[in-house]
Protein backbone atom coordinates (compact mmCIF):
# COMPACT_ATOMS: atom_id res chain seq x y z
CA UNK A 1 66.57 37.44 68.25
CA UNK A 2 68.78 38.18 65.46
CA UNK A 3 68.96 35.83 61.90
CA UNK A 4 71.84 33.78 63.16
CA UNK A 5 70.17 33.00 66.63
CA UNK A 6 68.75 29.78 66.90
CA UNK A 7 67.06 30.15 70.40
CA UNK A 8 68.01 31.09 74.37
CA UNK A 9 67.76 29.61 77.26
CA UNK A 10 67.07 31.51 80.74
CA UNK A 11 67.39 30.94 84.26
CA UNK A 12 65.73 32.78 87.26
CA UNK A 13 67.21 31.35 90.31
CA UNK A 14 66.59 31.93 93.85
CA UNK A 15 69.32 30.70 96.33
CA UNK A 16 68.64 29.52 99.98
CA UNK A 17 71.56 32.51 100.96
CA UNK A 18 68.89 35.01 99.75
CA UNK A 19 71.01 36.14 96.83
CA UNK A 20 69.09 35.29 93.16
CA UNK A 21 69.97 34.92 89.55
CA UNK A 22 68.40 36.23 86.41
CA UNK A 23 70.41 34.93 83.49
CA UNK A 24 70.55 33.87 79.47
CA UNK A 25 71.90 32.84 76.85
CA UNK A 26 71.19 33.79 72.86
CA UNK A 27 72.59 30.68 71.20
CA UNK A 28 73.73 31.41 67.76
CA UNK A 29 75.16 27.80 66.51
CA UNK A 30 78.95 29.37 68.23
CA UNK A 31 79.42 31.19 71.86
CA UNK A 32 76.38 32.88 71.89
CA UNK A 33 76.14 35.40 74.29
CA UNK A 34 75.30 35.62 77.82
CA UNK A 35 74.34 38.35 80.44
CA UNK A 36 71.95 38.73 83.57
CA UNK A 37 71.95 40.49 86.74
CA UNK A 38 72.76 39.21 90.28
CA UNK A 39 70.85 40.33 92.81
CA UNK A 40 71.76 40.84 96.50
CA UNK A 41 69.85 39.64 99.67
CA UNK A 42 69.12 43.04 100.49
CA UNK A 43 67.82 43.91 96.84
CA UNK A 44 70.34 45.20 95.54
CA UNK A 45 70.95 44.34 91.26
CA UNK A 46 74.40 43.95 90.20
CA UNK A 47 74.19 43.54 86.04
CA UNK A 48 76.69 40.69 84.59
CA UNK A 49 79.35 42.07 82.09
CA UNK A 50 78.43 39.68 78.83
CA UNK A 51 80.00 35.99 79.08
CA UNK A 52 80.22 36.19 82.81
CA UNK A 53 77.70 33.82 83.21
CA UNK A 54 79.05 30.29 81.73
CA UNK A 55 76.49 27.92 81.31
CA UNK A 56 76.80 24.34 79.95
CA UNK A 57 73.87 21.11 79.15
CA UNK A 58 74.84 18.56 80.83
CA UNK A 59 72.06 16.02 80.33
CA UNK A 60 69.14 16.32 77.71
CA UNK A 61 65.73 14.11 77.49
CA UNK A 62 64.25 13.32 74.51
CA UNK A 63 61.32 15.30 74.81
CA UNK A 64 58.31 16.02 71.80
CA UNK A 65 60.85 14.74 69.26
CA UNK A 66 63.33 16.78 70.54
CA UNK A 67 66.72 16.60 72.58
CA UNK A 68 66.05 19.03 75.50
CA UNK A 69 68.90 19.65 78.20
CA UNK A 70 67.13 19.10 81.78
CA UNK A 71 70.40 19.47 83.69
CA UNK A 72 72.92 22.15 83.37
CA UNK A 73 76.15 23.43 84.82
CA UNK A 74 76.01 27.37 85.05
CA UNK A 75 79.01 29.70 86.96
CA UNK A 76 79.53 33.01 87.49
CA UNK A 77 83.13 33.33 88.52
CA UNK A 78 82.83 36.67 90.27
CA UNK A 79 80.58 35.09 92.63
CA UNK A 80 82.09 31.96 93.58
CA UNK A 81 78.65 30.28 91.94
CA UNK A 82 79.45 26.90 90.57
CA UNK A 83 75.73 25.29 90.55
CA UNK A 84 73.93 22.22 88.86
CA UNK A 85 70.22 23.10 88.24
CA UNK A 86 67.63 19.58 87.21
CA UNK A 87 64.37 19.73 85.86
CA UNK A 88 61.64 19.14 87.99
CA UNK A 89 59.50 17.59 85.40
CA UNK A 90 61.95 17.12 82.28
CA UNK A 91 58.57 16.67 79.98
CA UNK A 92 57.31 20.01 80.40
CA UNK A 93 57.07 20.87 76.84
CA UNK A 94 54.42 23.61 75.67
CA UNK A 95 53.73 22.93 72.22
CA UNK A 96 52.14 26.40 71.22
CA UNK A 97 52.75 28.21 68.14
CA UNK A 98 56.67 29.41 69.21
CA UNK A 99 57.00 25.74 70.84
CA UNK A 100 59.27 26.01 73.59
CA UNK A 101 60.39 24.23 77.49
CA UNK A 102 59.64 25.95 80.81
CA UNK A 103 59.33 24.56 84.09
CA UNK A 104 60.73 24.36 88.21
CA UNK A 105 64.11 23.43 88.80
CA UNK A 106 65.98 22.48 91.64
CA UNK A 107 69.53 24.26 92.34
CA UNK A 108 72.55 22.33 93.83
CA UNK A 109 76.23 22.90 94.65
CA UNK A 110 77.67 26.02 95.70
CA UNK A 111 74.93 28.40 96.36
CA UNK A 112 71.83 25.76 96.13
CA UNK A 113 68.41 26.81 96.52
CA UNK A 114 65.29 26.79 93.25
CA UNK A 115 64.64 28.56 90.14
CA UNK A 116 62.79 28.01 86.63
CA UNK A 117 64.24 27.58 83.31
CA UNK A 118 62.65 28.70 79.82
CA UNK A 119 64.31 27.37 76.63
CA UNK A 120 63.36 28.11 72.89
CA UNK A 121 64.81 26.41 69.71
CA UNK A 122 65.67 22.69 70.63
C-alpha cells in the first residue's frame, strides 16, 4: 500500500448464476480506488476498469475495539450487480501482528449466492 493508504477491503464472491467476483478497494481517507475481475460461468476473466466496482459499509460492529463494517452494498454497473453481502460471523477478528477481519459472507439481491471478505485498517 502506498503512505496515504489506510487499508483495503476485498471481496471474492461466488454467485448461484455461476458467474464470480474478485474485487477491492485501497482506501486512502478519499475515493480510494477500486478494481477486480469478473469472471464468467464458463471461466472466462473479464478485468474491471478502476472505480467500476462501487462498494459502500452499510452496517459496522464494534468488534476488538474497533468499528468493523459486516454489511456492505457493492455494484458493478456493467453487470447489472446490485448486491448486499453480511458477515457470517461479524466477530471474526484475527488479532496477529498486521491485525485485520476475514471471514464467510452471504450474498443477496441481484445476483445472490456466497463469498468471503478480508479487511485491513479499521
Amino acid at each position: 500500500m502506498a503512505a496515504d493508504q489506510t487499508g483495503w477491503d476485498w471481496f471474492s464472491l461466488s454467485f448461484d448464476g455461476g458467474g464470480k467476483l474478485m474485487g477491492f478497494v485501497l482506501r486512502d481517507g478519499g475515493a480510494g480506488f477500486a478494481s477486480g475481475t469478473w469472471i464468467d460461468p464458463d471461466g472466462t476473466p473479464h478485468p474491471l476498469a478502476p472505480g467500476a466496482l462501487r462498494a459502500e459499509a452499510l452496517e459496522r460492529a464494534e468488534v476488538a475495539g474497533r468499528a468493523v463494517p459486516v454489511a456492505w452494498r457493492l455494484r458493478l454497473e456493467a453487470r447489472g450487480l446490485d448486491v448486499t453481502l453480511r458477515a457470517l460471523n461479524p466477530a471474526a477478528w484475527m488479532a496477529v501482528s498486521v491485525p485485520y477481519w476475514e471471514g464467510p459472507v452471504r450474498v443477496t439481491g441481484s445476483h445472490p449466492g456466497r463469498g468471503y471478505l478480508e479487511m485491513t485498517g479499521y
